[in-house]
C-alpha atoms as a PDB file:
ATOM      1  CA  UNK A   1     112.017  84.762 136.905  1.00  0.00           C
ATOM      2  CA  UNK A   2     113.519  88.417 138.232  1.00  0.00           C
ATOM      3  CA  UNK A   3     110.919  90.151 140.247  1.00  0.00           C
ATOM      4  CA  UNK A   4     111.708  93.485 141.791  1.00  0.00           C
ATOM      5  CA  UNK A   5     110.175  95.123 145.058  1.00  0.00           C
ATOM      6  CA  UNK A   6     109.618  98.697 145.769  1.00  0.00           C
ATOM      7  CA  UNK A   7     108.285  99.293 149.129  1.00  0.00           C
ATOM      8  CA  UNK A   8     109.277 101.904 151.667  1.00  0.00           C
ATOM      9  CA  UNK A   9     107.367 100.089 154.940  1.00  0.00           C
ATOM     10  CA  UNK A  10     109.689  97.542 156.424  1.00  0.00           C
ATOM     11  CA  UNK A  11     106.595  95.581 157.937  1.00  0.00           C
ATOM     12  CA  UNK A  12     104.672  96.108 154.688  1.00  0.00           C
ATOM     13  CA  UNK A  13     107.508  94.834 152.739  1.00  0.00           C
ATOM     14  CA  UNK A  14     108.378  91.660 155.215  1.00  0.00           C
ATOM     15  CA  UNK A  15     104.404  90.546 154.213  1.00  0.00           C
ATOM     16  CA  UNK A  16     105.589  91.198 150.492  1.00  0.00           C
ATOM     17  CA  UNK A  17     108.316  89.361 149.905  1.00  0.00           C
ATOM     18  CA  UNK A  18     106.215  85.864 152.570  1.00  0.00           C
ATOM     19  CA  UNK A  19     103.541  86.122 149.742  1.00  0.00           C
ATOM     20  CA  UNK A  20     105.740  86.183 146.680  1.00  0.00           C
ATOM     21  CA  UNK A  21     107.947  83.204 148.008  1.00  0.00           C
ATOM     22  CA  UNK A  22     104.806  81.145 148.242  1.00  0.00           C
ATOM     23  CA  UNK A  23     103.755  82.103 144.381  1.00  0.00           C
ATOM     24  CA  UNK A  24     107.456  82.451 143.551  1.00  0.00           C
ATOM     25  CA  UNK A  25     109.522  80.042 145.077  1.00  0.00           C
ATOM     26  CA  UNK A  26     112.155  80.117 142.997  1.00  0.00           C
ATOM     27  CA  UNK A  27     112.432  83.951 141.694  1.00  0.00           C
ATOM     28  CA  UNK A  28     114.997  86.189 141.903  1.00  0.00           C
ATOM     29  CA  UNK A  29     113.995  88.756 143.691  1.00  0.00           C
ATOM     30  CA  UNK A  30     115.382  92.496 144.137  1.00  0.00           C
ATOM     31  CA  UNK A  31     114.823  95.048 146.167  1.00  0.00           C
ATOM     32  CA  UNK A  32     113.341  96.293 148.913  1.00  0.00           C
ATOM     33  CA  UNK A  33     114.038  99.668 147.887  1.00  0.00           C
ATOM     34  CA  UNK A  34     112.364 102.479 149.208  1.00  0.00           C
ATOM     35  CA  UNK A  35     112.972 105.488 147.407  1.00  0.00           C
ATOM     36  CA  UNK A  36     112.034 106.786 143.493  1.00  0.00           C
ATOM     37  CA  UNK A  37     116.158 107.887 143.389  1.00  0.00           C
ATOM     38  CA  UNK A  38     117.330 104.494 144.265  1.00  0.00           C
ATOM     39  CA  UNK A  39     114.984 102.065 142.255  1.00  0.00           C
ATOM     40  CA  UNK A  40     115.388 104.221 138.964  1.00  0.00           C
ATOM     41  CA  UNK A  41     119.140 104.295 139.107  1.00  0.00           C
ATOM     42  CA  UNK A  42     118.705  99.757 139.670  1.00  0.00           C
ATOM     43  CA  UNK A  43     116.243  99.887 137.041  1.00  0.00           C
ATOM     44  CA  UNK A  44     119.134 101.594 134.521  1.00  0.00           C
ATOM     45  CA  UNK A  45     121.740  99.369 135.239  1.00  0.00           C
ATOM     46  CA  UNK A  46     119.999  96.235 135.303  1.00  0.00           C
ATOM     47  CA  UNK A  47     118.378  93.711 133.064  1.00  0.00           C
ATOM     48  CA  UNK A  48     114.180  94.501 133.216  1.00  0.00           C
ATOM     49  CA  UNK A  49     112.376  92.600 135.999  1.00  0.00           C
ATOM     50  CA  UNK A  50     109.621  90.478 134.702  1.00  0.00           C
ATOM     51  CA  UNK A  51     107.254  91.349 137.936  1.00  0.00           C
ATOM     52  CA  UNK A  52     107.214  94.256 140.082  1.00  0.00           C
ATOM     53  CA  UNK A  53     105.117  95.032 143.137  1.00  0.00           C
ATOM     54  CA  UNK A  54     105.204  98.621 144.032  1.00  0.00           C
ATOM     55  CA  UNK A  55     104.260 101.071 146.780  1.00  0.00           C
ATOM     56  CA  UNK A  56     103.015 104.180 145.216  1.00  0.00           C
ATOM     57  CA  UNK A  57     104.186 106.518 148.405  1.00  0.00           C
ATOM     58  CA  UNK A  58     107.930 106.591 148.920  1.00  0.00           C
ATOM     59  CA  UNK A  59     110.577 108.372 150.699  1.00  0.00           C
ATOM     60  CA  UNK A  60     111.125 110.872 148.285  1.00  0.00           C
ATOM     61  CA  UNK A  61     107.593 111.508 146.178  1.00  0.00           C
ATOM     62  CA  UNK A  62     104.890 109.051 144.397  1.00  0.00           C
ATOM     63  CA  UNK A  63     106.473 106.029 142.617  1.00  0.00           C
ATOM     64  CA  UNK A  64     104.568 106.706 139.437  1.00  0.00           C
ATOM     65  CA  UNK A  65     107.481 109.197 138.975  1.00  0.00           C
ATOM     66  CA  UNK A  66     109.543 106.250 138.070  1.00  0.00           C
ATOM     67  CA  UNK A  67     107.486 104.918 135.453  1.00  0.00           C
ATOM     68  CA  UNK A  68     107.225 108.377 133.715  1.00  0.00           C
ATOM     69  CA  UNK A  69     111.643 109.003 134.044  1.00  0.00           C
ATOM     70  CA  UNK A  70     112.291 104.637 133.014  1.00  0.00           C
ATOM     71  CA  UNK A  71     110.308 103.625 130.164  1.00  0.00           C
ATOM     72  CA  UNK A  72     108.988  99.957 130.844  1.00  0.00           C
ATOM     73  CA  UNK A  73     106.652  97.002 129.515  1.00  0.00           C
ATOM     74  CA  UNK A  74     106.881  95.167 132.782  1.00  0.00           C
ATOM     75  CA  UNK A  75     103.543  94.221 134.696  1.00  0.00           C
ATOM     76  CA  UNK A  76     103.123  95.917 137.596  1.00  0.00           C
ATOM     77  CA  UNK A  77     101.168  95.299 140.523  1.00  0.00           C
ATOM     78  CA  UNK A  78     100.735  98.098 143.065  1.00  0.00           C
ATOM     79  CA  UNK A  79     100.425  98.017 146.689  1.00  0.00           C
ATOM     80  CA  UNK A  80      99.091 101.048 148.554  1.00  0.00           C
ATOM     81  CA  UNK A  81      96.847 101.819 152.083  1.00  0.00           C
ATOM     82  CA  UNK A  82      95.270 104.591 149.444  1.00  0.00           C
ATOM     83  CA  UNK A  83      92.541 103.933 146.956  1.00  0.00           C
ATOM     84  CA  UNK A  84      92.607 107.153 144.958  1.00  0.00           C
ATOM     85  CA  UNK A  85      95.365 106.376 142.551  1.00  0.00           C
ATOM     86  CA  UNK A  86      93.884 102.972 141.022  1.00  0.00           C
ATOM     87  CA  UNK A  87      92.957 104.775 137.522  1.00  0.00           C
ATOM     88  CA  UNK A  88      96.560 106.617 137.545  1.00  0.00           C
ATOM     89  CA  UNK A  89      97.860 102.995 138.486  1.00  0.00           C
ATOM     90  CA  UNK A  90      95.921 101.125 135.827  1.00  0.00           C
ATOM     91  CA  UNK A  91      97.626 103.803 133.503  1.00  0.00           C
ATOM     92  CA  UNK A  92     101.086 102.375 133.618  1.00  0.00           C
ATOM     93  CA  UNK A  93     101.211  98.698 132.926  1.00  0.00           C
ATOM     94  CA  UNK A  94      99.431  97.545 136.388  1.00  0.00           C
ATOM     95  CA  UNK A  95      97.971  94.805 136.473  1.00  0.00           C
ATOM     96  CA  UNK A  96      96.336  94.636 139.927  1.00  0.00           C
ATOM     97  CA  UNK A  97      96.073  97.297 142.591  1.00  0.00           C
ATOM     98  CA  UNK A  98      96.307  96.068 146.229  1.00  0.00           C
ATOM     99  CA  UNK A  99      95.226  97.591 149.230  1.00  0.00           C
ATOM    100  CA  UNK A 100      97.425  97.643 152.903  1.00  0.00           C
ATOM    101  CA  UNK A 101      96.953  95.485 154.795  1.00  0.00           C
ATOM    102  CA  UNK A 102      97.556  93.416 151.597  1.00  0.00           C
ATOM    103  CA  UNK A 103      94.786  90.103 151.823  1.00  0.00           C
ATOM    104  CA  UNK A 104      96.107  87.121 151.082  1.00  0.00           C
ATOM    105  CA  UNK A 105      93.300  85.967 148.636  1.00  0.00           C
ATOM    106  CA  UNK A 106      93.739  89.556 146.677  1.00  0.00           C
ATOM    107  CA  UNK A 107      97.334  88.481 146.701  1.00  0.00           C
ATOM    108  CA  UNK A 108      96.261  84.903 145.394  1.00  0.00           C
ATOM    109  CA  UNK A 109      93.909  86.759 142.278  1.00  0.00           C
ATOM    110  CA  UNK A 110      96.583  89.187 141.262  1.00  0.00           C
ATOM    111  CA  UNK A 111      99.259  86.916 140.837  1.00  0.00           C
ATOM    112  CA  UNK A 112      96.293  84.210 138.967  1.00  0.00           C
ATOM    113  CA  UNK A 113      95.962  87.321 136.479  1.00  0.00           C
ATOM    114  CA  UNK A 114      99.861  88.037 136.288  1.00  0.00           C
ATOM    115  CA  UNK A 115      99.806  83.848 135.020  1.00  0.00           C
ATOM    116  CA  UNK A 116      97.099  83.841 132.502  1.00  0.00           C
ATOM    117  CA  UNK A 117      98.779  87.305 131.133  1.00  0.00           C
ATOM    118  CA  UNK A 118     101.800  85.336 130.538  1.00  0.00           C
ATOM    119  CA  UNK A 119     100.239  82.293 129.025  1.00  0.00           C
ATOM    120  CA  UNK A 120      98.384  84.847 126.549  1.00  0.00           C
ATOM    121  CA  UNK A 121     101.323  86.703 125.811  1.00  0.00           C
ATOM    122  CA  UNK A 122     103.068  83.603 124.855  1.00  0.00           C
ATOM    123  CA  UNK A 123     100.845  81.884 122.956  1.00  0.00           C
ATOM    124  CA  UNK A 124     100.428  85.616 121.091  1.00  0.00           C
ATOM    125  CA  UNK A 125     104.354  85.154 120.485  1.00  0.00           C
ATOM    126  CA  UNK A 126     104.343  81.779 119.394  1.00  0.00           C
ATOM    127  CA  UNK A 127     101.169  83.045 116.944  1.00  0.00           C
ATOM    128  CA  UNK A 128     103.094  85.942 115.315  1.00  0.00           C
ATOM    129  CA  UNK A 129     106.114  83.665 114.931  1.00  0.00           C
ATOM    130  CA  UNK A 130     104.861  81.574 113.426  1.00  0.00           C
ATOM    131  CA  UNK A 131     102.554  83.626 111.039  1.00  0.00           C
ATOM    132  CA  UNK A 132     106.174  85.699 110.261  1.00  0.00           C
ATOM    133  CA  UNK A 133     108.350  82.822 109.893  1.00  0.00           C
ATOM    134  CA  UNK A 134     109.263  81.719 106.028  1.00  0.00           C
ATOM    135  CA  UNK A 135     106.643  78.458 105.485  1.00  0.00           C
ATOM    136  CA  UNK A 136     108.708  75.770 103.738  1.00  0.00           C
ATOM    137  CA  UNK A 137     107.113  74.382 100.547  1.00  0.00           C
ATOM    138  CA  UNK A 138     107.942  71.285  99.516  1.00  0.00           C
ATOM    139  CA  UNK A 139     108.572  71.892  95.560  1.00  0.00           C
ATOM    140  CA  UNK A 140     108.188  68.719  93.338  1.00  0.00           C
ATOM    141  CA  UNK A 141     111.810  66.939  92.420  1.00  0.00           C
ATOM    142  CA  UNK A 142     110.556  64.544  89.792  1.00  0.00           C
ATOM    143  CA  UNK A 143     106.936  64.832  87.641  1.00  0.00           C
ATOM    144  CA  UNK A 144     104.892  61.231  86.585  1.00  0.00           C
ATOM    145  CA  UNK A 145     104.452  61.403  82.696  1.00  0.00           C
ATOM    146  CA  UNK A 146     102.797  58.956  80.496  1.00  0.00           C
ATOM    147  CA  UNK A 147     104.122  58.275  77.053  1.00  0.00           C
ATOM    148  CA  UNK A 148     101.329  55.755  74.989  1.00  0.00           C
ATOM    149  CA  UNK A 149     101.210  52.442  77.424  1.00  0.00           C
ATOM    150  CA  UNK A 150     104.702  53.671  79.571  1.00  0.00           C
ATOM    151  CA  UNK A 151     104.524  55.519  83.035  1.00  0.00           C
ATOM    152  CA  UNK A 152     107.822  57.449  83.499  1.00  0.00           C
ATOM    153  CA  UNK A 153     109.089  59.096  86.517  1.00  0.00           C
ATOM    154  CA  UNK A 154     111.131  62.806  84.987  1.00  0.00           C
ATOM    155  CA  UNK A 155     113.646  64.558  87.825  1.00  0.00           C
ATOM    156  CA  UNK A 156     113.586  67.790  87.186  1.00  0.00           C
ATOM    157  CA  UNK A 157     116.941  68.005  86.712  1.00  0.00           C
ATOM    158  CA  UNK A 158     115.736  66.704  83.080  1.00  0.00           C
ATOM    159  CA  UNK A 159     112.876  69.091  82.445  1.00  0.00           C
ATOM    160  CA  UNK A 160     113.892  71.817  80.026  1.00  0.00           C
ATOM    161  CA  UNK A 161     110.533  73.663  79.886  1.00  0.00           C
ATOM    162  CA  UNK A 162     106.933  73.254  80.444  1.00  0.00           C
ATOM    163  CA  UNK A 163     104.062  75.297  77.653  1.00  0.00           C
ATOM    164  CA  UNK A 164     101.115  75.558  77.381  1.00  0.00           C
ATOM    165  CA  UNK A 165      99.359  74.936  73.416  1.00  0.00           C
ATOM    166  CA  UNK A 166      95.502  75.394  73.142  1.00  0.00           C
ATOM    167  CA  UNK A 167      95.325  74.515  76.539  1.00  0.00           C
ATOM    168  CA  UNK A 168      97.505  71.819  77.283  1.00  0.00           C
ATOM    169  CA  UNK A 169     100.360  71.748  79.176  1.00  0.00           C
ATOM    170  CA  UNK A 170     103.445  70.005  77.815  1.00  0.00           C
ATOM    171  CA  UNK A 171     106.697  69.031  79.298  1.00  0.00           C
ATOM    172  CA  UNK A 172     109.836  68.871  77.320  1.00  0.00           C
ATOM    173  CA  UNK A 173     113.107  67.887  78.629  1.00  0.00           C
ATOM    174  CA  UNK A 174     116.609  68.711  77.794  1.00  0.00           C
ATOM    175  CA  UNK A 175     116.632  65.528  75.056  1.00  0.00           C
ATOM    176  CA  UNK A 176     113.570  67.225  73.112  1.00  0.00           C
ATOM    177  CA  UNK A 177     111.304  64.498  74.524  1.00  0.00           C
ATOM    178  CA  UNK A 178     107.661  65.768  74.291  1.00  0.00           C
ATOM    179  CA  UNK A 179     104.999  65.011  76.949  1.00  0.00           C
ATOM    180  CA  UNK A 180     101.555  65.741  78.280  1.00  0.00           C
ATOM    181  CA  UNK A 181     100.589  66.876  81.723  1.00  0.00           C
ATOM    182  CA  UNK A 182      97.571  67.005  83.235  1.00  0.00           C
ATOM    183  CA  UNK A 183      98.136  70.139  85.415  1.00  0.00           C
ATOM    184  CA  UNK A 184      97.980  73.344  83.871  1.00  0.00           C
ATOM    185  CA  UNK A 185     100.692  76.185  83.439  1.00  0.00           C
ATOM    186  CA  UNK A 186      99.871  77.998  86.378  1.00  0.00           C
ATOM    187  CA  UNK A 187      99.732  74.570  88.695  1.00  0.00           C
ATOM    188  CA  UNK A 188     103.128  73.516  87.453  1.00  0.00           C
ATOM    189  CA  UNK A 189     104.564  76.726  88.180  1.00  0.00           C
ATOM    190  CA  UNK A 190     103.454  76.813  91.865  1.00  0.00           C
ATOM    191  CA  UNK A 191     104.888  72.721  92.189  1.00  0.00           C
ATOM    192  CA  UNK A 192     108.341  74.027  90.769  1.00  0.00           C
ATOM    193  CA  UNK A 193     111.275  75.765  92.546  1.00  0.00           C
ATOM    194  CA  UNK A 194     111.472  79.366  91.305  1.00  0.00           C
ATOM    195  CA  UNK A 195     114.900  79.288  91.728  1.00  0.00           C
ATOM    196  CA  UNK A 196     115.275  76.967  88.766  1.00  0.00           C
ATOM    197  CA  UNK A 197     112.692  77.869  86.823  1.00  0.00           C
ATOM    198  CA  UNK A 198     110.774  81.340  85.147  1.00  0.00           C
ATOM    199  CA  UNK A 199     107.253  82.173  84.012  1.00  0.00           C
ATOM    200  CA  UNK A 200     108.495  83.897  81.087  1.00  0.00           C
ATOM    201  CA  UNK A 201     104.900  84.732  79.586  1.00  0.00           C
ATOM    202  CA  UNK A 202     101.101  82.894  79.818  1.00  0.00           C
ATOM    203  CA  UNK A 203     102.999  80.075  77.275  1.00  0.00           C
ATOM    204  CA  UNK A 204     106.264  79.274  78.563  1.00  0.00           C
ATOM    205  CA  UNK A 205     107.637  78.272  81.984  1.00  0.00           C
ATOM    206  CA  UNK A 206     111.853  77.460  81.214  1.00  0.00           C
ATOM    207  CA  UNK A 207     114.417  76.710  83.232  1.00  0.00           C
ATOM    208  CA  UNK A 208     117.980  77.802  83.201  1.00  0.00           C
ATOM    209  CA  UNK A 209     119.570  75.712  81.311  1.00  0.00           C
ATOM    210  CA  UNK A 210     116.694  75.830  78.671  1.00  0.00           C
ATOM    211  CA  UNK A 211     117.570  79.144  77.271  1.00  0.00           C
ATOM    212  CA  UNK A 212     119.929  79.590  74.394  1.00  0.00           C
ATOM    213  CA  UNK A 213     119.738  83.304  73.445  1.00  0.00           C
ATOM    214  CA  UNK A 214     118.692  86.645  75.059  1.00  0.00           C
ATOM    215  CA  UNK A 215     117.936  89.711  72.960  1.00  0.00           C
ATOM    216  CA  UNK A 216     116.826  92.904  72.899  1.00  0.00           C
ATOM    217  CA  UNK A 217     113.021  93.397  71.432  1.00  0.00           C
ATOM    218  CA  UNK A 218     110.974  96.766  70.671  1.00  0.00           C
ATOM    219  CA  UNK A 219     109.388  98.885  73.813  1.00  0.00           C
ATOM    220  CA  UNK A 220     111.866  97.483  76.191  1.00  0.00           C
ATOM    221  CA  UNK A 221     111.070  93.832  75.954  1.00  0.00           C
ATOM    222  CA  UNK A 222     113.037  90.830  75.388  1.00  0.00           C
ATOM    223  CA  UNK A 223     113.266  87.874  73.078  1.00  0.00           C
ATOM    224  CA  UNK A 224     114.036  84.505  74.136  1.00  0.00           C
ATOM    225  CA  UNK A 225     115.158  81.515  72.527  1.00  0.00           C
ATOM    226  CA  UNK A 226     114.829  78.291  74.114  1.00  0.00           C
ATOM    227  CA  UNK A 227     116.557  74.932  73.170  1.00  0.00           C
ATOM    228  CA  UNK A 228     114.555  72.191  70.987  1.00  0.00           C
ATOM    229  CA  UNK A 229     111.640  74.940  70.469  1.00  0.00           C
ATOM    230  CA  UNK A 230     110.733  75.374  67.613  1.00  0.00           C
ATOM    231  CA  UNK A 231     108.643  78.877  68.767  1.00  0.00           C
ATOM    232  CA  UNK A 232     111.215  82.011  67.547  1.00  0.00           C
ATOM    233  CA  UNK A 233     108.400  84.903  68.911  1.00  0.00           C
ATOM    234  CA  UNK A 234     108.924  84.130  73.148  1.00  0.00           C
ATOM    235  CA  UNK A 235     108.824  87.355  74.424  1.00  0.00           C
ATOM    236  CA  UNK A 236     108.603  88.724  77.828  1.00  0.00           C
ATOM    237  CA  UNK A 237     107.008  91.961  78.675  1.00  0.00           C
ATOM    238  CA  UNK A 238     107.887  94.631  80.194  1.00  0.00           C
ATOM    239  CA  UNK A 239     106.535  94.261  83.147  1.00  0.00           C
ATOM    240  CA  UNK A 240     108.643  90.769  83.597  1.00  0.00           C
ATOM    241  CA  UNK A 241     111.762  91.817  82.136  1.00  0.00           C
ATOM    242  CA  UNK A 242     112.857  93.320  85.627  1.00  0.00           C
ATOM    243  CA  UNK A 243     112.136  89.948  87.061  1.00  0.00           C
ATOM    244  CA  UNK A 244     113.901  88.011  84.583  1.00  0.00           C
ATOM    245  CA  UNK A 245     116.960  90.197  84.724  1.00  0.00           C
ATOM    246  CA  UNK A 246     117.077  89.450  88.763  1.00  0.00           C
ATOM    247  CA  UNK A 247     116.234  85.733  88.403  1.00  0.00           C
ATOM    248  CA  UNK A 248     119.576  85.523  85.864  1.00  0.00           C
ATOM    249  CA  UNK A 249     121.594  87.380  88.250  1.00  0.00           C
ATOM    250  CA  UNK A 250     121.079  85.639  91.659  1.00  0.00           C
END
């Protein structure tokens, strides 16, 4: 952890740095510096602290003039022996405001509050991580079909197509083989990898290898023909023929 002090009072600053070893032990801590100049010209050719604890009168002017020149995230708690610049203070990412002589205990709740905004902010992180990161979905690599008395186990590697006839869904694979599923259309095509396979209208879900001819059809659609079918209308709209195109060129 990299805290950095800003304190002009060498007494004032001696107190400082006792208090933050106790919290701190093993920071790395910068500073004392006692002037707006020298702590913005650190601040620019450094990494960013992740705690500072700041005087608000320096040498040269009012530290908040540092905040306004270096643009910075980094919690801040203030120390002053004035009480008039708390809602200025509270403006620019403080969060605690400590009066001179600075009492232990009000040292003891600022840094508590420093803690809990870290375990917040992390468990925030971890949150939107993990709500951004890509969720893996486990697509099926082999479908159960039935076939009279037989159970058979297909890899999908074998599956040619899946359609859908007055509401059944049927499997075929690459041999012509012909069998029932109980999922619908719509199921199956969230359980397979869309990589390998296209919804190609509300009848036909085909994979790659499945397709035999492309042509062009009236108002910008396109006609498909797909191996052992014995349908010659599969068309794909319009509004999928974008799709398609991009799912044959990746």
């Amino acid at each position: 952890m990299r805290i950095l002090i800003i304190e002009d009072e060498k007494p004032a600053a001696n107190l400082l740095l006792k208090l933050i070893k106790k919290h701190f032990g093993d920071a790395e801590i910068f500073g004392n510096f006692d002037s707006i100049t020298t702590t913005i010209q650190w601040l620019q050719e450094n990494s960013v602290p992740d705690l500072i604890f700041c005087d608000i009168q320096l040498a040269d002017g009012i530290s908040f003039e540092i905040f306004e020149k270096v643009k910075l995230s980094t919690p801040i708690i203030f120390t002053t022996a004035f009480d008039q610049y708390a809602i200025k203070a509270f403006q620019v990412n403080a969060i605690d405001y400590l009066l001179k002589p600075i009492d232990p205990l009000e040292m003891d709740r600022a840094v508590d509050k420093f803690k809990a905004n870290q375990i917040r902010s992390t468990i925030e992180l971890d949150v939107l991580k993990e709500l951004l990161s890509p969720k893996k979905v486990n697509f099926k690599s082999r479908f159960l079909v039935r076939y009279g008395e037989k159970i058979q186990s297909l890899p999908i590697e074998d599956i040619s197509f899946f359609s859908s006839e007055e509401r059944v869904t049927f499997l075929q694979t690459h041999e012509g083989k012909k069998y029932v599923l109980e999922s619908t259309l719509e199921q199956t095509e969230a359980q397979v990898n869309p990589v390998n396979f296209f919804r190609l209208n509300r009848k036909y879900l085909c994979s790659l290898a499945s397709i035999d001819g492309i042509f062009s059809y009236s108002n910008s659609r396109l006609k498909v023909s797909l191996k052992n079918s014995t349908d010659h209308d599969i068309l794909i709209s319009r509004e999928k023929v974008s799709g398609f195109k991009d799912w044959l060129d990746q």
